[in-house]
N, C-alpha and C. Protein backbone atom coordinates (compact mmCIF):
# COMPACT_ATOMS: atom_id res chain seq x y z
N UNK A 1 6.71 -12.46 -0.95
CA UNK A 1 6.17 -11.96 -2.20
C UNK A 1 5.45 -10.64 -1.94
N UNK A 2 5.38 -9.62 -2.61
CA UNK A 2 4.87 -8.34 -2.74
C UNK A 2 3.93 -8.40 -3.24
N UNK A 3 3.09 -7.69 -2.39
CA UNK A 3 1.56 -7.74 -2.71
C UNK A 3 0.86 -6.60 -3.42
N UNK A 4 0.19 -6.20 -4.10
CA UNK A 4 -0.65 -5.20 -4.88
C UNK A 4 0.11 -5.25 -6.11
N UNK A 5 -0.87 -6.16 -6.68
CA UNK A 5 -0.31 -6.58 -8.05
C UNK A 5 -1.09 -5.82 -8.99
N UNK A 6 -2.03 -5.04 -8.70
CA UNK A 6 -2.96 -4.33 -9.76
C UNK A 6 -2.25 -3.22 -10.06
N UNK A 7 -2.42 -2.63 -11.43
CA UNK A 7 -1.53 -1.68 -11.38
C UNK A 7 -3.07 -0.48 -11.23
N UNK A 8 -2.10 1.13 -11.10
CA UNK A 8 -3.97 1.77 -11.37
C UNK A 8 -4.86 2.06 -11.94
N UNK A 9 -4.52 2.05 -13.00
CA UNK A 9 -5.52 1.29 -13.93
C UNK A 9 -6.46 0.43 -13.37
N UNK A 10 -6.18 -0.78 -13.53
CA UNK A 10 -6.74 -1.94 -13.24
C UNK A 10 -7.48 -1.44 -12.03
N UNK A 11 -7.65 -1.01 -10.77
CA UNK A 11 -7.92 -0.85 -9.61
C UNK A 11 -8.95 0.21 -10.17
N UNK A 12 -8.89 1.05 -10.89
CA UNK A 12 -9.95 1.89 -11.48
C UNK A 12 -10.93 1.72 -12.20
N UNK A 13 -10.84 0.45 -12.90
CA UNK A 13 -11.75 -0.87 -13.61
C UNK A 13 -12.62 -1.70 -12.92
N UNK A 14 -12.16 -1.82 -11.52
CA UNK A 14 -12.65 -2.35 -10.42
C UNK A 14 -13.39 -1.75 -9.75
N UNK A 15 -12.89 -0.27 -9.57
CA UNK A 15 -13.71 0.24 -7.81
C UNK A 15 -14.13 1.74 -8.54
N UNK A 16 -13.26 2.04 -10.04
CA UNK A 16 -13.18 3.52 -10.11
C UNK A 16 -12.49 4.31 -9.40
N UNK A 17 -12.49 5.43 -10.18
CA UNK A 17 -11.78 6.42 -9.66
C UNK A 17 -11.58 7.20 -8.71
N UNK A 18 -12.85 7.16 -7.93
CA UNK A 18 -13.23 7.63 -6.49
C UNK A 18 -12.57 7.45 -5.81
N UNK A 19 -12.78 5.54 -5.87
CA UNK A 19 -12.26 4.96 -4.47
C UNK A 19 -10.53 4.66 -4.50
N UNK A 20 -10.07 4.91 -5.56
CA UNK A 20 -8.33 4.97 -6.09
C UNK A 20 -8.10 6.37 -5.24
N UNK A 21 -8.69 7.49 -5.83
CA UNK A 21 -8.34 8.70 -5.62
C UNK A 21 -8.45 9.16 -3.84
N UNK A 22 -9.61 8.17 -2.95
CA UNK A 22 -9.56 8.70 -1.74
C UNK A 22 -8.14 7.12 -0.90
N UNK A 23 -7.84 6.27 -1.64
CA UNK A 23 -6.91 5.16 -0.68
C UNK A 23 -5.56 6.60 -1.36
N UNK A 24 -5.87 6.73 -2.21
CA UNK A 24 -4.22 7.57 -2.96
C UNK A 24 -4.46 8.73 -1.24
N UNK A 25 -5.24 9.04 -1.03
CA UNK A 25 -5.14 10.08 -0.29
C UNK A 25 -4.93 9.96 1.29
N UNK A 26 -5.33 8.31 1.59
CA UNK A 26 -5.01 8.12 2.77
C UNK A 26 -3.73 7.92 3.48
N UNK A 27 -3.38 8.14 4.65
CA UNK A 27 -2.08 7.88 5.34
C UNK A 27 -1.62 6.05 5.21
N UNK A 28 -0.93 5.70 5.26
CA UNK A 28 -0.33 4.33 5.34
C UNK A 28 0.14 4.01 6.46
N UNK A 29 0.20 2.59 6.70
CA UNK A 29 1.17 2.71 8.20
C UNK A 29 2.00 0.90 7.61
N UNK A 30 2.58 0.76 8.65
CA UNK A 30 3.18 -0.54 8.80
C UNK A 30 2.83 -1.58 8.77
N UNK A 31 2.56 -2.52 7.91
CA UNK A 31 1.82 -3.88 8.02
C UNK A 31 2.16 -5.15 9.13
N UNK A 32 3.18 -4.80 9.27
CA UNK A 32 4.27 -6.12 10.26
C UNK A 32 4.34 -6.98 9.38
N UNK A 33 4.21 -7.48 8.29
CA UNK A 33 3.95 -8.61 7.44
C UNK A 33 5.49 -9.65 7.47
N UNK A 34 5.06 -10.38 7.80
CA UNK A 34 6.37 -11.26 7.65
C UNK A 34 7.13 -11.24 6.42
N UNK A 35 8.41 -11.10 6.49
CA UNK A 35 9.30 -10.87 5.11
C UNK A 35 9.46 -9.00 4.42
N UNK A 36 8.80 -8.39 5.59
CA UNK A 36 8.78 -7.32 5.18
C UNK A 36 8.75 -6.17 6.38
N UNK A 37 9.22 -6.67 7.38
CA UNK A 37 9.52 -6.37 8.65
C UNK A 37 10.39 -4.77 9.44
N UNK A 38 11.14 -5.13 7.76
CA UNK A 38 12.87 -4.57 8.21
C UNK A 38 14.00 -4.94 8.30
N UNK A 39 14.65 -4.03 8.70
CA UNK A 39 15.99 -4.47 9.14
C UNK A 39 16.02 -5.16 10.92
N UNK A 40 15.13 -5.13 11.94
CA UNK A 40 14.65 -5.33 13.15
C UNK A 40 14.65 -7.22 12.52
N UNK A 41 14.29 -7.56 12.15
CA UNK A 41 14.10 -8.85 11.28
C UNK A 41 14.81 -8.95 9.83
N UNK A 42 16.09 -8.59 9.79
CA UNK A 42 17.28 -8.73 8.48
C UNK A 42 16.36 -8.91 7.30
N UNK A 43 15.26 -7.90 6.90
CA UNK A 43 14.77 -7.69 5.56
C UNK A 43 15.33 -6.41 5.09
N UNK A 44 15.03 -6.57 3.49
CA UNK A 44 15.65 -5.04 2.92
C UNK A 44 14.59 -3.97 3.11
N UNK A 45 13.34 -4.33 3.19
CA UNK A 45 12.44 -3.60 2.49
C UNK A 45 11.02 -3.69 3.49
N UNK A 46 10.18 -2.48 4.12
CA UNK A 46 9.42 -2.66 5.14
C UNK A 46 8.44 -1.91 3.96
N UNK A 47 6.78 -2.88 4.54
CA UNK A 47 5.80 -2.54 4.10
C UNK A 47 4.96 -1.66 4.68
N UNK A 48 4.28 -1.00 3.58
CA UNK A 48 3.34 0.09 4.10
C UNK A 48 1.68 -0.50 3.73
N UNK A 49 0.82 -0.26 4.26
CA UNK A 49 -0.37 -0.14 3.44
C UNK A 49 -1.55 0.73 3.62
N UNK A 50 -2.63 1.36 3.08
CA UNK A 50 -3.28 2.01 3.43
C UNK A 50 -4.99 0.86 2.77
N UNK A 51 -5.85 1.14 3.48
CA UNK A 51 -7.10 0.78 2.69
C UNK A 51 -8.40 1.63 3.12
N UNK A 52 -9.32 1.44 2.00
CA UNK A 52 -10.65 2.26 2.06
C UNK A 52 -11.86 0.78 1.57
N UNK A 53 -12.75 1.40 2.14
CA UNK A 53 -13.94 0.39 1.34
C UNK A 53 -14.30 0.92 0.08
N UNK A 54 -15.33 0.24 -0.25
CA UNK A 54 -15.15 0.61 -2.00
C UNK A 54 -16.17 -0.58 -2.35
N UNK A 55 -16.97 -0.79 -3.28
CA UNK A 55 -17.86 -0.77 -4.26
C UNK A 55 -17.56 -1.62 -5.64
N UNK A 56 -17.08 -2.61 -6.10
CA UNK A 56 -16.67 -2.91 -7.34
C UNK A 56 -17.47 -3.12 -8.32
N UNK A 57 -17.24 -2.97 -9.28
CA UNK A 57 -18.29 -3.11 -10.64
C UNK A 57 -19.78 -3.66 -10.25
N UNK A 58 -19.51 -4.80 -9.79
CA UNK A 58 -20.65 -5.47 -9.97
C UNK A 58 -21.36 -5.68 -8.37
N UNK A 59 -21.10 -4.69 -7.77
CA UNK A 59 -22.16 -4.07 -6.85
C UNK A 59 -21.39 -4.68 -5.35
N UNK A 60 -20.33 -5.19 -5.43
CA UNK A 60 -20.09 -5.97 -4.06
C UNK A 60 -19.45 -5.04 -3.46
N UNK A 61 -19.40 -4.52 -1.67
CA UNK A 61 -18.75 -4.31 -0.92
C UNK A 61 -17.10 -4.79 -0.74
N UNK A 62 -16.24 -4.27 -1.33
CA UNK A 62 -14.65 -4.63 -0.87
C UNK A 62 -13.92 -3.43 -0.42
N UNK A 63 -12.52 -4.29 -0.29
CA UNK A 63 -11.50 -2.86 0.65
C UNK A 63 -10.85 -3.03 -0.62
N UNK A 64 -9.95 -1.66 -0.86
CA UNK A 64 -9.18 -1.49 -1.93
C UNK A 64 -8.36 -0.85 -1.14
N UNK A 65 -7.01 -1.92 -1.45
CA UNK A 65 -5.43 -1.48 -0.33
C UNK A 65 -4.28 -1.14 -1.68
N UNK A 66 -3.97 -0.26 -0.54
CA UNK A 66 -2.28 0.13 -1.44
C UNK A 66 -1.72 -0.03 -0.91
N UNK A 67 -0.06 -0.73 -1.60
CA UNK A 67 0.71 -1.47 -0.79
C UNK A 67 1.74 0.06 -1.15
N UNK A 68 3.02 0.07 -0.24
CA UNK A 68 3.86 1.01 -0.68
C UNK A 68 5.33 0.21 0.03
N UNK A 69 6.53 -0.22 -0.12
CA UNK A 69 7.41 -0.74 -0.07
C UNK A 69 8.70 0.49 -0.04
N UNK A 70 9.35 0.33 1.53
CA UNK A 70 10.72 1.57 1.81
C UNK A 70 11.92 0.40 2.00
N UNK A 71 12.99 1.07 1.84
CA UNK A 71 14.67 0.12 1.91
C UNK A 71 14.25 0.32 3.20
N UNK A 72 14.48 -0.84 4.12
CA UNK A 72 14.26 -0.85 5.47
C UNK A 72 15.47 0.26 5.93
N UNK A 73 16.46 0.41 5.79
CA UNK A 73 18.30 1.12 5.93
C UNK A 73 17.58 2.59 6.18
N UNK A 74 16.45 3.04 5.11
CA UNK A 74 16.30 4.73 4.94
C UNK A 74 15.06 4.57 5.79
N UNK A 75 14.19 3.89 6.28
CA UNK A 75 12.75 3.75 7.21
C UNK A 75 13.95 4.04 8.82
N UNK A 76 14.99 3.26 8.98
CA UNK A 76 15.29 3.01 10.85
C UNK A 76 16.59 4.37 10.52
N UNK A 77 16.72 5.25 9.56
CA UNK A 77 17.69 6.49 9.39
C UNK A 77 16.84 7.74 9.80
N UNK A 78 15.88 7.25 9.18
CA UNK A 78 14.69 8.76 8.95
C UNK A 78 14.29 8.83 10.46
N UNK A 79 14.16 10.12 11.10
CA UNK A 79 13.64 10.24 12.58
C UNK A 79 12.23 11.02 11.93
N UNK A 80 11.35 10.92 10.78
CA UNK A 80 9.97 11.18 10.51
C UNK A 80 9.81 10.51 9.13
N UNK A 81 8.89 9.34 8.68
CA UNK A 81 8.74 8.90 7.83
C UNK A 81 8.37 10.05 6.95
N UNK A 82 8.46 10.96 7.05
CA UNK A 82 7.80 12.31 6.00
C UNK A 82 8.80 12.53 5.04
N UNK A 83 10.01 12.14 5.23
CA UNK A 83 10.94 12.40 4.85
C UNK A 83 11.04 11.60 3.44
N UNK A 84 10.63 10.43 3.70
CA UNK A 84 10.67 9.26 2.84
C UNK A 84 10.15 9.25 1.43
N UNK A 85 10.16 8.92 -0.02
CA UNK A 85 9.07 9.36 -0.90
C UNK A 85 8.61 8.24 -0.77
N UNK A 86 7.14 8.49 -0.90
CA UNK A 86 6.21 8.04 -0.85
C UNK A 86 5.00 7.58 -2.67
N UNK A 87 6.13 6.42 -2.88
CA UNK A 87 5.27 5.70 -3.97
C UNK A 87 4.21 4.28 -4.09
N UNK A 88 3.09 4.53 -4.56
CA UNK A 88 2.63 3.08 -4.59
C UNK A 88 3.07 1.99 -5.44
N UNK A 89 3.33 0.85 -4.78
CA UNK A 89 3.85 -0.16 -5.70
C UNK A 89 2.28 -0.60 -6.65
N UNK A 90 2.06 -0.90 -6.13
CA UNK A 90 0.52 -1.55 -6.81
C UNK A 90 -1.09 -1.18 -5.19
N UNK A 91 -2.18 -2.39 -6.30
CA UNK A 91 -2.66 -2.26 -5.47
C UNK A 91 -3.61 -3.75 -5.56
N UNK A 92 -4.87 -3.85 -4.64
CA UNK A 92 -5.13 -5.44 -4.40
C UNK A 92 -6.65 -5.05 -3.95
N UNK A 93 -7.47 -5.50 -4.13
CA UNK A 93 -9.11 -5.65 -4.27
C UNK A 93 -9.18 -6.82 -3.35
N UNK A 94 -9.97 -6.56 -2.20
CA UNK A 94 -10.34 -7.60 -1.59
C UNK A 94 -11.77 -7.67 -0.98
């Protein structure tokens, strides 16, 4: 199952705009997440995520992650993930 179900909106209701605008800005890397591996492990689709800490409404300390999801086929083609576009699927408050 794919994770970052918030859309951004929602994540901006939560943490604001700050903390959206500096995870939007961070690098991502590879989660290893089971089911989302690759093609190295016969999946379609390899996960990315990036996270920042962050602040939510009501005063608590959390991480606010963005998930980002590539066709595993165009991640093990590309010799620089730069190549790749780079969209967020959602995102997840923890």
């Amino acid at each position: 199952m794919k994770k970052g179900t918030l859309t951004r909106e929602q994540a901006i209701e939560i943490v604001g705009i700050d903390a959206v605008a500096k995870v939007e800005d961070e690098s991502c890397d590879y989660t290893n997440r089971v089911g989302y591996n690759g093609s190295c492990q016969g999946d379609e689709e390899v996960e990315f995520a990036d996270s920042v800490k962050a602040e939510d409404k009501d005063g608590n300390d959390v991480h606010l992650i963005a998930y980002y999801y590539q066709d595993a086929e165009k991640v093990d083609a590309e010799e620089s993930l730069d190549g790749l576009v780079w969209t967020i699927h959602g995102y997840e408050v923890v």
